[in-house]
PDB file of N, CA and C in Angstrom:
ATOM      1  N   UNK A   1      10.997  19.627  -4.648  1.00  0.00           N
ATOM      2  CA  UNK A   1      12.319  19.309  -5.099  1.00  0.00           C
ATOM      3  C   UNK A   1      12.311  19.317  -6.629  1.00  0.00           C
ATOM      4  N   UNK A   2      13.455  19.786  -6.973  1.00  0.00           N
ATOM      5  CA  UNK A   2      13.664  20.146  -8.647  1.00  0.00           C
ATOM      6  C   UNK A   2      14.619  18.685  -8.871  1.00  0.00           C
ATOM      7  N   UNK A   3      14.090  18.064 -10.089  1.00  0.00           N
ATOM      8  CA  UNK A   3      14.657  16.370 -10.440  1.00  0.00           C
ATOM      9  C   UNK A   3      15.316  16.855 -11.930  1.00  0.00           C
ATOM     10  N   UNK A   4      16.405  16.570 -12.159  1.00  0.00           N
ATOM     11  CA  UNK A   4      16.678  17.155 -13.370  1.00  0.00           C
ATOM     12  C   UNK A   4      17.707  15.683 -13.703  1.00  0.00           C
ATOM     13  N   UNK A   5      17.125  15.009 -14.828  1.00  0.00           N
ATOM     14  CA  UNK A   5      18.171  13.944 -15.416  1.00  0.00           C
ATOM     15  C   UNK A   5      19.040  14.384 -16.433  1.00  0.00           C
ATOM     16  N   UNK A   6      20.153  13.927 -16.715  1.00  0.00           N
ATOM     17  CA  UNK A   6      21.226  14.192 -17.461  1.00  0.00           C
ATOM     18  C   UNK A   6      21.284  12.939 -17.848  1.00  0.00           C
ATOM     19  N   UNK A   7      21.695  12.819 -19.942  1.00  0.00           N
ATOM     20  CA  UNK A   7      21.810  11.516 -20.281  1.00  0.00           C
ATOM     21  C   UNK A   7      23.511  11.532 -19.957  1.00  0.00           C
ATOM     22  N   UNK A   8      24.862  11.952 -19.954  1.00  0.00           N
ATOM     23  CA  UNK A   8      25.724  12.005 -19.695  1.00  0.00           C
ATOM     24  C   UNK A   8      26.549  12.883 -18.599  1.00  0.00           C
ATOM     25  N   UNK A   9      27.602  12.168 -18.295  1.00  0.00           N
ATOM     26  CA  UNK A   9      28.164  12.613 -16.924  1.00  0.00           C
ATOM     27  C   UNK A   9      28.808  14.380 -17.581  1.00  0.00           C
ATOM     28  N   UNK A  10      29.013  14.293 -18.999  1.00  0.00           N
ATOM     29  CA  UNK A  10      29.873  16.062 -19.268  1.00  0.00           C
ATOM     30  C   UNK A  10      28.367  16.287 -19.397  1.00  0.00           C
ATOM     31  N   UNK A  11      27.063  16.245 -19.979  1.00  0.00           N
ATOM     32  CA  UNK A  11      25.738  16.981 -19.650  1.00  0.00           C
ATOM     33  C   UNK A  11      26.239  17.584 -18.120  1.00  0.00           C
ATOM     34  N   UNK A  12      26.136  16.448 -17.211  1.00  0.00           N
ATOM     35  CA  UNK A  12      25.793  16.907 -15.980  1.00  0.00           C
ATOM     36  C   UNK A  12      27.038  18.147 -15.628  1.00  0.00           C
ATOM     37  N   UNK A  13      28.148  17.532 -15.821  1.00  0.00           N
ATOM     38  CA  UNK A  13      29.238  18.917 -15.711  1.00  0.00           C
ATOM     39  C   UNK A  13      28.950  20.139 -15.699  1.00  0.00           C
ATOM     40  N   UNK A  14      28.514  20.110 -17.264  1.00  0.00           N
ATOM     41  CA  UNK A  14      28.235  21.567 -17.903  1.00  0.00           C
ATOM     42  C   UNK A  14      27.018  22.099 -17.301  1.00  0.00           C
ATOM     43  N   UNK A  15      26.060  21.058 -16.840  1.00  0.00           N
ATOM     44  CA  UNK A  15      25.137  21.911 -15.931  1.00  0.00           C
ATOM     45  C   UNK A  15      25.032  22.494 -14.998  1.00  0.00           C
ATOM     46  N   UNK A  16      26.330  21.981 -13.962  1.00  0.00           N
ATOM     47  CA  UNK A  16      26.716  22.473 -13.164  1.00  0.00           C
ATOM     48  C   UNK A  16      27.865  24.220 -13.289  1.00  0.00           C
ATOM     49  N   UNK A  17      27.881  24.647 -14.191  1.00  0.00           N
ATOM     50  CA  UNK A  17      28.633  25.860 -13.927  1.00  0.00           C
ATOM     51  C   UNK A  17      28.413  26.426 -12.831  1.00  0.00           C
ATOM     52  N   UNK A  18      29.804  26.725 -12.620  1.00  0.00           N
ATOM     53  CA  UNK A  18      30.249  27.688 -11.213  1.00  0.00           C
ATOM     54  C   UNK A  18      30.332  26.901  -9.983  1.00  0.00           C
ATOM     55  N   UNK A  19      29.782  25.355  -9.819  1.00  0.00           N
ATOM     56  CA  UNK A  19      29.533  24.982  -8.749  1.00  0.00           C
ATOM     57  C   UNK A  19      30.976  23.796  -8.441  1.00  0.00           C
ATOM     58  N   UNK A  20      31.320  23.677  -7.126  1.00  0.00           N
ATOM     59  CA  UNK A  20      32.265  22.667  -7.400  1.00  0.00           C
ATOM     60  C   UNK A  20      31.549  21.062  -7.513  1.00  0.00           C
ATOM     61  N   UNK A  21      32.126  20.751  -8.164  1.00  0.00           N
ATOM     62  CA  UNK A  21      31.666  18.878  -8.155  1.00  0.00           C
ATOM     63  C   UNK A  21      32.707  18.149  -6.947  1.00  0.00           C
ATOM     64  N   UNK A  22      31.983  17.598  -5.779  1.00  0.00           N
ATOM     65  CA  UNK A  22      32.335  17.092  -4.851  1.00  0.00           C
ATOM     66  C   UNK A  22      31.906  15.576  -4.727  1.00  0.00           C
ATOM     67  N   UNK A  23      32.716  14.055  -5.062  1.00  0.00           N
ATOM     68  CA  UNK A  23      32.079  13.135  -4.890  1.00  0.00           C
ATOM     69  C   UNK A  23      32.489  12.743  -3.242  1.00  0.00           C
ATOM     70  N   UNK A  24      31.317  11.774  -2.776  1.00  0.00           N
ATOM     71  CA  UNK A  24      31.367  11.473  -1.674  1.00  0.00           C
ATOM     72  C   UNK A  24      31.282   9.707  -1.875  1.00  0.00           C
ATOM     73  N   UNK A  25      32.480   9.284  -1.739  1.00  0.00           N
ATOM     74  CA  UNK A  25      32.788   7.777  -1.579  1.00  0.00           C
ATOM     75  C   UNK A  25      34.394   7.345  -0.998  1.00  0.00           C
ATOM     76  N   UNK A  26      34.509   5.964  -0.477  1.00  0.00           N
ATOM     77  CA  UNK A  26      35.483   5.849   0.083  1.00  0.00           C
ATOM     78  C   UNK A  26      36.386   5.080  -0.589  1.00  0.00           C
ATOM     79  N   UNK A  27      36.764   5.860  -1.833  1.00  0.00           N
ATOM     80  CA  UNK A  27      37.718   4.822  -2.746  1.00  0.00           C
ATOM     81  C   UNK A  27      38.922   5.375  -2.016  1.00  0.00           C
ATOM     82  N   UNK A  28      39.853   4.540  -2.573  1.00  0.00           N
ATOM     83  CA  UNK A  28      41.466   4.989  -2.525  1.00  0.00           C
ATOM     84  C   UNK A  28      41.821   6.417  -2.836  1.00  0.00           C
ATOM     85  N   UNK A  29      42.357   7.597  -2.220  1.00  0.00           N
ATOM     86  CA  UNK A  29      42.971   8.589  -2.724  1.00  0.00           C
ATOM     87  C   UNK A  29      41.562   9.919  -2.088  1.00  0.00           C
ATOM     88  N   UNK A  30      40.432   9.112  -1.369  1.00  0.00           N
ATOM     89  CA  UNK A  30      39.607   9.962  -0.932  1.00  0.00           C
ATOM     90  C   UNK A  30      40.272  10.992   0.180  1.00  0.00           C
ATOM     91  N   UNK A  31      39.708  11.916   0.828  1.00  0.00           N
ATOM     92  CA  UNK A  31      40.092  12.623   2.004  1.00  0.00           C
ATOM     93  C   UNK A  31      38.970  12.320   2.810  1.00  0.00           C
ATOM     94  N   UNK A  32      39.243  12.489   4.086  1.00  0.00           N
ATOM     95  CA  UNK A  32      38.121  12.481   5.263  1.00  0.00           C
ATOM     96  C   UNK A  32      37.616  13.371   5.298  1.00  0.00           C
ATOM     97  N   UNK A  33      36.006  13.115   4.990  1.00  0.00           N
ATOM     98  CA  UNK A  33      35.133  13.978   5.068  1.00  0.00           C
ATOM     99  C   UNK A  33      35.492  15.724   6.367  1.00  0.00           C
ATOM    100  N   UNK A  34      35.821  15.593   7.304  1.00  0.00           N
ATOM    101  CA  UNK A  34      35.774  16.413   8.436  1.00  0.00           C
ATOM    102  C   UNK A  34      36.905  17.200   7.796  1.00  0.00           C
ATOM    103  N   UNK A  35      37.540  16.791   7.061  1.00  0.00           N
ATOM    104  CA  UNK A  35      39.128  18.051   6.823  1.00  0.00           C
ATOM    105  C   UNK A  35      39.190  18.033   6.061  1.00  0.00           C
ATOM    106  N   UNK A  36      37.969  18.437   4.901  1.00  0.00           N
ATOM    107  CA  UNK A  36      37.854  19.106   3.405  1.00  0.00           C
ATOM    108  C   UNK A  36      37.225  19.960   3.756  1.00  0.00           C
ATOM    109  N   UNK A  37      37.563  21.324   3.256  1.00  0.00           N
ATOM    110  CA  UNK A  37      36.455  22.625   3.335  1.00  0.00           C
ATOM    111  C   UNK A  37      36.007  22.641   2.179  1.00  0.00           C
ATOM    112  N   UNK A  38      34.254  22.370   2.155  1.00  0.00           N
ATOM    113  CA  UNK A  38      33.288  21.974   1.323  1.00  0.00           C
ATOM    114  C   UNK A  38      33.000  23.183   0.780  1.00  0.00           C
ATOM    115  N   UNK A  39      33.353  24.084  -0.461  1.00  0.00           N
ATOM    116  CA  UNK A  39      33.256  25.079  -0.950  1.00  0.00           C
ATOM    117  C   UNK A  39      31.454  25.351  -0.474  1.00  0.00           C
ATOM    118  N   UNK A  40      31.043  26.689  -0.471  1.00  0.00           N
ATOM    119  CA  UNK A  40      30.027  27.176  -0.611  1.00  0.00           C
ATOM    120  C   UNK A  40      29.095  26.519  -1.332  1.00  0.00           C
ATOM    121  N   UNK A  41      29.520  26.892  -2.958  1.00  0.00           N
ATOM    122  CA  UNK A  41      28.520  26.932  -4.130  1.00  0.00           C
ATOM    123  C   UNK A  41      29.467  24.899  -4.936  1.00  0.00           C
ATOM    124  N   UNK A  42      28.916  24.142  -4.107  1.00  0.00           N
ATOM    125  CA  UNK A  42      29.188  22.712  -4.064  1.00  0.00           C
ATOM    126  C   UNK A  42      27.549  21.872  -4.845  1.00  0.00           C
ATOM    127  N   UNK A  43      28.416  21.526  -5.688  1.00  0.00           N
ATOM    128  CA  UNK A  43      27.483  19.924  -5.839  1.00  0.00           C
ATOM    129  C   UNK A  43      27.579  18.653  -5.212  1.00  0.00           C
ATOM    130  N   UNK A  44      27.122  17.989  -4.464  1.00  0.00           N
ATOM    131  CA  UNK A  44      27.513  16.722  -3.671  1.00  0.00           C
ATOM    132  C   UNK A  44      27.422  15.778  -4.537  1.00  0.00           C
ATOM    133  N   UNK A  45      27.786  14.640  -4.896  1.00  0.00           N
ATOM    134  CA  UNK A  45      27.690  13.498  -5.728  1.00  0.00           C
ATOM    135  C   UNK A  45      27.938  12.254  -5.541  1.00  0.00           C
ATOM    136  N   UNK A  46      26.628  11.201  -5.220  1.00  0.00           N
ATOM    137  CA  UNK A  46      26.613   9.945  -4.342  1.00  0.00           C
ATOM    138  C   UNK A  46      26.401   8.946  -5.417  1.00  0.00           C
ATOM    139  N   UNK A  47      27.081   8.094  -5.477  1.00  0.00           N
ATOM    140  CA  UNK A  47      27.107   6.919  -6.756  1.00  0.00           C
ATOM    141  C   UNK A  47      26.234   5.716  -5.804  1.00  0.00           C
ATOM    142  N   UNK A  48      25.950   4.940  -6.919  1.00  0.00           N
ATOM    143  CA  UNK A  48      24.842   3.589  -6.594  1.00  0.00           C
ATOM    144  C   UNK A  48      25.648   2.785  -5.249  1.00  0.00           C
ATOM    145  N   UNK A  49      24.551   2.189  -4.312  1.00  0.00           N
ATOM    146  CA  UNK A  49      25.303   1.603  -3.307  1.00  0.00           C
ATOM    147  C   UNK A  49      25.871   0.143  -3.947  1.00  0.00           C
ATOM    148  N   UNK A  50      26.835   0.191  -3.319  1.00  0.00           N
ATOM    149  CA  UNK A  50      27.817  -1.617  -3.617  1.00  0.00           C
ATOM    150  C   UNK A  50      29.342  -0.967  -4.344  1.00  0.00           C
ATOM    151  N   UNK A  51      28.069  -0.611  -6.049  1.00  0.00           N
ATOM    152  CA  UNK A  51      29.612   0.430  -7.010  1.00  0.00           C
ATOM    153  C   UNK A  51      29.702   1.451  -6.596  1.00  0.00           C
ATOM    154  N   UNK A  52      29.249   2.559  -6.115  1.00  0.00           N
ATOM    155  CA  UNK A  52      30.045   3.475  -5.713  1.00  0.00           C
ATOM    156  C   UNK A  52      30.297   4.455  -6.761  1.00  0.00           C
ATOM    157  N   UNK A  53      30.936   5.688  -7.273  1.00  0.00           N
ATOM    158  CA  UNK A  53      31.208   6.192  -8.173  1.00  0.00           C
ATOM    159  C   UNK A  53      31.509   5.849  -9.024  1.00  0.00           C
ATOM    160  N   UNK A  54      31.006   6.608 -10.393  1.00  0.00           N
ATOM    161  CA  UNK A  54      31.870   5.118 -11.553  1.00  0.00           C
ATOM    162  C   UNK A  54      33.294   6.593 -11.697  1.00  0.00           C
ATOM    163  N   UNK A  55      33.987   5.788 -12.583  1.00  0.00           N
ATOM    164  CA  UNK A  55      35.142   5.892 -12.972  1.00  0.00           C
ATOM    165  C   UNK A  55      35.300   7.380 -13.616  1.00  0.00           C
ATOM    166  N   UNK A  56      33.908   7.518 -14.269  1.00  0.00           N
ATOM    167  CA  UNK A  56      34.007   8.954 -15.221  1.00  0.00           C
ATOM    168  C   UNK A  56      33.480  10.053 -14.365  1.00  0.00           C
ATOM    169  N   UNK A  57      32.576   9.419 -13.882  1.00  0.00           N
ATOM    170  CA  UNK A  57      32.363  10.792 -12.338  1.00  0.00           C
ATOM    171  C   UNK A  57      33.483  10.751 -11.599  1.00  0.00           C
ATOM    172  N   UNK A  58      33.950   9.943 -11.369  1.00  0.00           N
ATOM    173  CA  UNK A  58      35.053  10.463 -10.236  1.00  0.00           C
ATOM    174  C   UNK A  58      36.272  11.711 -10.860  1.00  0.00           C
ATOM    175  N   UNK A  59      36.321  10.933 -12.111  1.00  0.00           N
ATOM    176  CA  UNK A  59      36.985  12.193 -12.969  1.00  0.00           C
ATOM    177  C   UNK A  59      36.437  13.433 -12.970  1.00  0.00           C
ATOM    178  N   UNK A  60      35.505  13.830 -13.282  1.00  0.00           N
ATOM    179  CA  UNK A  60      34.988  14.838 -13.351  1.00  0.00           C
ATOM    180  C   UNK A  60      34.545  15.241 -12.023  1.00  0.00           C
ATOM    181  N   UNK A  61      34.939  15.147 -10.906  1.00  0.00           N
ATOM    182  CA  UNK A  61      34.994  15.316  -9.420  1.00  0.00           C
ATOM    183  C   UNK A  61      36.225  16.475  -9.274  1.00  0.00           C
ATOM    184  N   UNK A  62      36.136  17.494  -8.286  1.00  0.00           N
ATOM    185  CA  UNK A  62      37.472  18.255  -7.923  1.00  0.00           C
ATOM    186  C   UNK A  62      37.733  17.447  -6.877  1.00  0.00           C
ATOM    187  N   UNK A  63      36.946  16.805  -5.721  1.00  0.00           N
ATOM    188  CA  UNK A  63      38.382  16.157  -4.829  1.00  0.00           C
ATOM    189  C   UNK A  63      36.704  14.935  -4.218  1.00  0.00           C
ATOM    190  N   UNK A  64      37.052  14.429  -3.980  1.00  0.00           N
ATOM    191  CA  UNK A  64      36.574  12.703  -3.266  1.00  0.00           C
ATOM    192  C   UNK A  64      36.867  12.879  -2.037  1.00  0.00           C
ATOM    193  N   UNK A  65      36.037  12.879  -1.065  1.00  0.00           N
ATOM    194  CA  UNK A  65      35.607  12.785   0.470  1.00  0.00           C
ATOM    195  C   UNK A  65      34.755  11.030   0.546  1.00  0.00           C
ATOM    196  N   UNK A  66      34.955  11.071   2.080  1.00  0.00           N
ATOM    197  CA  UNK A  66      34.670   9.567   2.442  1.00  0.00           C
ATOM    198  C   UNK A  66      34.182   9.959   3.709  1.00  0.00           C
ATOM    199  N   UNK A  67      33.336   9.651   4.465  1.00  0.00           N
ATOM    200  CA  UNK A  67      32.617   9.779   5.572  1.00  0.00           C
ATOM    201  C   UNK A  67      33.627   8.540   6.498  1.00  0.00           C
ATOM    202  N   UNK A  68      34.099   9.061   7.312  1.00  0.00           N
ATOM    203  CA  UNK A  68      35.154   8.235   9.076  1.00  0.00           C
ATOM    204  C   UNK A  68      33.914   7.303   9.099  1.00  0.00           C
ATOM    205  N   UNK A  69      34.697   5.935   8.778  1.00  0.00           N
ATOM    206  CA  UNK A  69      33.670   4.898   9.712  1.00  0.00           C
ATOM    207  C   UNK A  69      34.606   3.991  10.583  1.00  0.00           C
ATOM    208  N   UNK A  70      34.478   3.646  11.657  1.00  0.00           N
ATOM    209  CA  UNK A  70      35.153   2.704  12.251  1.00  0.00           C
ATOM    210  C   UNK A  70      34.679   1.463  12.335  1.00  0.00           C
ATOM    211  N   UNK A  71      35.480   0.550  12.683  1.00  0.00           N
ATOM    212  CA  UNK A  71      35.259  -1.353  12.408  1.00  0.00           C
ATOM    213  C   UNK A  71      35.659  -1.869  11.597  1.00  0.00           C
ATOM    214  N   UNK A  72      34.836  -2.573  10.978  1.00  0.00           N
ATOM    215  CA  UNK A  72      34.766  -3.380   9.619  1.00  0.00           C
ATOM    216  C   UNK A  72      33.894  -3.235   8.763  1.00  0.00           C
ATOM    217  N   UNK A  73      32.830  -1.649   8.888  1.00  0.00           N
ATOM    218  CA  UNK A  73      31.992  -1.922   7.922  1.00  0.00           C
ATOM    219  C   UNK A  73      32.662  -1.085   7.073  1.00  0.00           C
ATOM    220  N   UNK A  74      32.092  -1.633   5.662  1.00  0.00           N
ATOM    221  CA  UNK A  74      33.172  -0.474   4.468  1.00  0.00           C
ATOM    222  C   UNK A  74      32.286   0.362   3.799  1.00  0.00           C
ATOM    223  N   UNK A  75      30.835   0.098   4.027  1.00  0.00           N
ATOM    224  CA  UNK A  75      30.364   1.462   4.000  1.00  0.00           C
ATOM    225  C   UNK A  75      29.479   1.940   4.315  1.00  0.00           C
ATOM    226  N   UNK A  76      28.077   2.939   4.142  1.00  0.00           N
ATOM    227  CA  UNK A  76      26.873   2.741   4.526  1.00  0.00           C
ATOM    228  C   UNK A  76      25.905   3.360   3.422  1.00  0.00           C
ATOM    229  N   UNK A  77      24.790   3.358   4.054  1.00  0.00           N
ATOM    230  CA  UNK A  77      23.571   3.511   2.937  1.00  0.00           C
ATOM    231  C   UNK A  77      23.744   5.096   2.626  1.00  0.00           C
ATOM    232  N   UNK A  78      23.219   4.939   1.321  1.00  0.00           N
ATOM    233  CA  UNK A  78      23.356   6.205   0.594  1.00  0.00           C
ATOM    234  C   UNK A  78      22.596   7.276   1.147  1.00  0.00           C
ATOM    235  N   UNK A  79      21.362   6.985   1.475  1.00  0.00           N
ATOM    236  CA  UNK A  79      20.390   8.427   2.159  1.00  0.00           C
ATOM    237  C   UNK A  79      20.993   8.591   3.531  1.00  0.00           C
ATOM    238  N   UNK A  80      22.008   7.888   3.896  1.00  0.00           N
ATOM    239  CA  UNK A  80      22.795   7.713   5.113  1.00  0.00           C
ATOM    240  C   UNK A  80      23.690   8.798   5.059  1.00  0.00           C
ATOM    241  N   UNK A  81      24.354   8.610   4.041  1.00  0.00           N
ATOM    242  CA  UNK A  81      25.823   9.169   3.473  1.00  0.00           C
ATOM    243  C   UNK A  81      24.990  10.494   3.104  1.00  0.00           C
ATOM    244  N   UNK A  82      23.864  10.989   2.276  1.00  0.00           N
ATOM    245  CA  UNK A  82      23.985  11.919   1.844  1.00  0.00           C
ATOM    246  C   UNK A  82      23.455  12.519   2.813  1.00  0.00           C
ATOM    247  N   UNK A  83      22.727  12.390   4.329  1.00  0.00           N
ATOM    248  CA  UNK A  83      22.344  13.142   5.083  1.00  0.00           C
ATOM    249  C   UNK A  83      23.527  13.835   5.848  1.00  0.00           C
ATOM    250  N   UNK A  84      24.810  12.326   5.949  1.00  0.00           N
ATOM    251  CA  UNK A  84      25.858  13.266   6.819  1.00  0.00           C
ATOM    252  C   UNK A  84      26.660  14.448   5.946  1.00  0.00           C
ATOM    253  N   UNK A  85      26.895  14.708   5.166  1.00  0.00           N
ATOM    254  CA  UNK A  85      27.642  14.929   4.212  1.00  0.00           C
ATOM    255  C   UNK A  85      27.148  16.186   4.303  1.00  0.00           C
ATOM    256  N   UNK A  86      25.587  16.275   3.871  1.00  0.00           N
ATOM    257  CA  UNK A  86      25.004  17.958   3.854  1.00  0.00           C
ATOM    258  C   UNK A  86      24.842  18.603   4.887  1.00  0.00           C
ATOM    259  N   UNK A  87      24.779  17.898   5.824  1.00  0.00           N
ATOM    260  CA  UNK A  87      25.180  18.383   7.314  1.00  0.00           C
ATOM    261  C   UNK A  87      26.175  19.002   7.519  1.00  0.00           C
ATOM    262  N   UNK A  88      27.293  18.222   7.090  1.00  0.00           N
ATOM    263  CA  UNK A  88      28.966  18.691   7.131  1.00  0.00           C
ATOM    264  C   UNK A  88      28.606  19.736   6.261  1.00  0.00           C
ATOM    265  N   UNK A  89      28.107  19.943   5.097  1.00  0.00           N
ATOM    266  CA  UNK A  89      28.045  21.497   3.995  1.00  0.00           C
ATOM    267  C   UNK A  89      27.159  22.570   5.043  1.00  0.00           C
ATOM    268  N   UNK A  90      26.777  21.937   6.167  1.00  0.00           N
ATOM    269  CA  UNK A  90      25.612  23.228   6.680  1.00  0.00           C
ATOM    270  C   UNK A  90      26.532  23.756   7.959  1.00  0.00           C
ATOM    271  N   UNK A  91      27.866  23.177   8.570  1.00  0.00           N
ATOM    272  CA  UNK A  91      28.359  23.199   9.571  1.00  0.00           C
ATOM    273  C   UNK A  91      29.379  24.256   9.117  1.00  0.00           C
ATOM    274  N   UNK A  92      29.500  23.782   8.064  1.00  0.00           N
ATOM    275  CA  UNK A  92      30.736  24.778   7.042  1.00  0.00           C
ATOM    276  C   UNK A  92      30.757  26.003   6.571  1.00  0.00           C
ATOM    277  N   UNK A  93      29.332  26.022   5.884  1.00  0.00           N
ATOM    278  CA  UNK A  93      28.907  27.422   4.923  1.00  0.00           C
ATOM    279  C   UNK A  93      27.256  28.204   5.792  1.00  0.00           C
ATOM    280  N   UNK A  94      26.752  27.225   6.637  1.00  0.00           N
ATOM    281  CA  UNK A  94      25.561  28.200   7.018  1.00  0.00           C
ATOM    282  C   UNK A  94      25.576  28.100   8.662  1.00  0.00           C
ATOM    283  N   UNK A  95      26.124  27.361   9.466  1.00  0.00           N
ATOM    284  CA  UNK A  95      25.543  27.088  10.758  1.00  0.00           C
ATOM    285  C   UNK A  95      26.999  27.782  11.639  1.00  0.00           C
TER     286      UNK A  95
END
């Protein structure tokens, strides 16, 4: 695995050319994960568990997905979230 840190969120932007920036959290104004078509050439983007995306990533996001949970829990663990999520990108663009 390639680890690449960025001291700022426009670093990370600009590193990303060509790719879409996709955050995955369940704030207000998110869409449900299952009825976003997850572009191809996608960056996924999972913020710290509890906070969640901060404020300036979400900006720099093209659209906010939220993984369907039912009950009362409001959310789940991050290696949780990012396993379903790339799944959903493999159901979409390769499988």
């Amino acid at each position: 695995m390639d680890v690449k840190y960025h001291k700022t969120i426009d670093d990370f932007v600009k590193s990303c050319g060509g790719y879409h920036i996709i955050g995955v959290d369940n704030i207000d104004g998110s869409v449900p994960l299952h009825s976003y078509p997850l572009p191809e050439k996608s960056v996924l983007v999972f913020g710290s568990e509890g906070a969640g995306l901060s404020r300036e990533m979400t900006g720099a996001c093209e659209a906010i997905v939220a993984i369907e949970q039912f009950g009362s829990t409001r959310s789940i663990n991050v290696g949780v979230a990012a396993g379903i999520a790339m799944y959903a990108w493999l159901q979409q663009n390769v499988l």
